[in-house]
Protein backbone atom coordinates (compact mmCIF):
# COMPACT_ATOMS: atom_id res chain seq x y z
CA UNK A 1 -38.56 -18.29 29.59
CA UNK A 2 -35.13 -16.77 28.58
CA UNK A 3 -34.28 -14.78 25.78
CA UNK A 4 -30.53 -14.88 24.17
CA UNK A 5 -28.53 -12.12 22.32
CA UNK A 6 -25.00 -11.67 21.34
CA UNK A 7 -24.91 -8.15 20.68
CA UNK A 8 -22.21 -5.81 19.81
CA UNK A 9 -20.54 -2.57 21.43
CA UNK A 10 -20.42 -4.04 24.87
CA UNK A 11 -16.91 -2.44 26.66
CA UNK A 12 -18.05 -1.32 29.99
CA UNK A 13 -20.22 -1.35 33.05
CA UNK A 14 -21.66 1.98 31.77
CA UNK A 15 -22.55 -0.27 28.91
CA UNK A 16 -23.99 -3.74 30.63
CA UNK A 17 -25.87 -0.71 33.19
CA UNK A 18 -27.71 1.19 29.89
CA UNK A 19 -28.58 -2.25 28.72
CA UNK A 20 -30.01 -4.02 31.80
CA UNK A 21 -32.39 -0.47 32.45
CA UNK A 22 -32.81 -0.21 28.92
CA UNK A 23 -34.12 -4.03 28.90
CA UNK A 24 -35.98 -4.10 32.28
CA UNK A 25 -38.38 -1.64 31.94
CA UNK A 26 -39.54 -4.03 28.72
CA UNK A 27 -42.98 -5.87 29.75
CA UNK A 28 -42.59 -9.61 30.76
CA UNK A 29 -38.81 -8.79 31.74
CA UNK A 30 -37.61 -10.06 35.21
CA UNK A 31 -33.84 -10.13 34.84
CA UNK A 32 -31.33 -9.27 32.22
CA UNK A 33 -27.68 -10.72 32.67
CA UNK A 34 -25.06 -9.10 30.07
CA UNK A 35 -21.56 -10.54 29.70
CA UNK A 36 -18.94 -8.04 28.74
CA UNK A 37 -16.39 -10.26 27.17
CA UNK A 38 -18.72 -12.28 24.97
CA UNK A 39 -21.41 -9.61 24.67
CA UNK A 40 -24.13 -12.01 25.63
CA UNK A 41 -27.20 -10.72 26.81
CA UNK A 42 -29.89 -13.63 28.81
CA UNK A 43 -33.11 -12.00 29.29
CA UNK A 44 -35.52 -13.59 31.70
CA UNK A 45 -38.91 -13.29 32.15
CA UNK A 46 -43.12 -14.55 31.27
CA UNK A 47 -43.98 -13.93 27.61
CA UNK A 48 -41.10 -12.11 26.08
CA UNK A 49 -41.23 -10.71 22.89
CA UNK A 50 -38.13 -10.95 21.15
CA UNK A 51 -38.54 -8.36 18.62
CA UNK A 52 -39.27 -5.98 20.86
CA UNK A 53 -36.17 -6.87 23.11
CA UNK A 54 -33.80 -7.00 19.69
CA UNK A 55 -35.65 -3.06 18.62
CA UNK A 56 -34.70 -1.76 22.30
CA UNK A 57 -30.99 -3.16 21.97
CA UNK A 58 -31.08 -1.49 18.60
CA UNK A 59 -32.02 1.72 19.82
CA UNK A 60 -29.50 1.97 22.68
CA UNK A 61 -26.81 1.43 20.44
CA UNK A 62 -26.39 -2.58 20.85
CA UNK A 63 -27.39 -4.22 17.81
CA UNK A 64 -27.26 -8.03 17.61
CA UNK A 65 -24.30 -9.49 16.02
């Protein structure tokens, strides 16, 4: 199952690094891919939960846009 986000604030590798640790330590997640240019974020993994995924990005500073 994969998860899809365009979120905002995304400049750096400091940035796609907070997100990916941020996202991974989420239950179900297996991978998290983040693309700096488009600020898309693919989340992989068994029964996501979206909400949960959108609240983290939230609360490290990436809000979908």
């Amino acid at each position: 199952m994969e998860e899809h986000f365009k979120v905002k604030n995304v400049k750096c590798g400091g940035c796609v690094a907070a997100i990916e640790t941020g996202l991974e330590g989420l239950p179900g997640v297996q991978s998290v891919k983040v693309v700096i240019e488009s600020g898309q974020v693919t989340v992989t993994g068994e029964q996501l939960d979206r909400g949960a995924l959108a609240a983290k990005l939230d609360e490290l500073g990436y809000p979908e846009a």
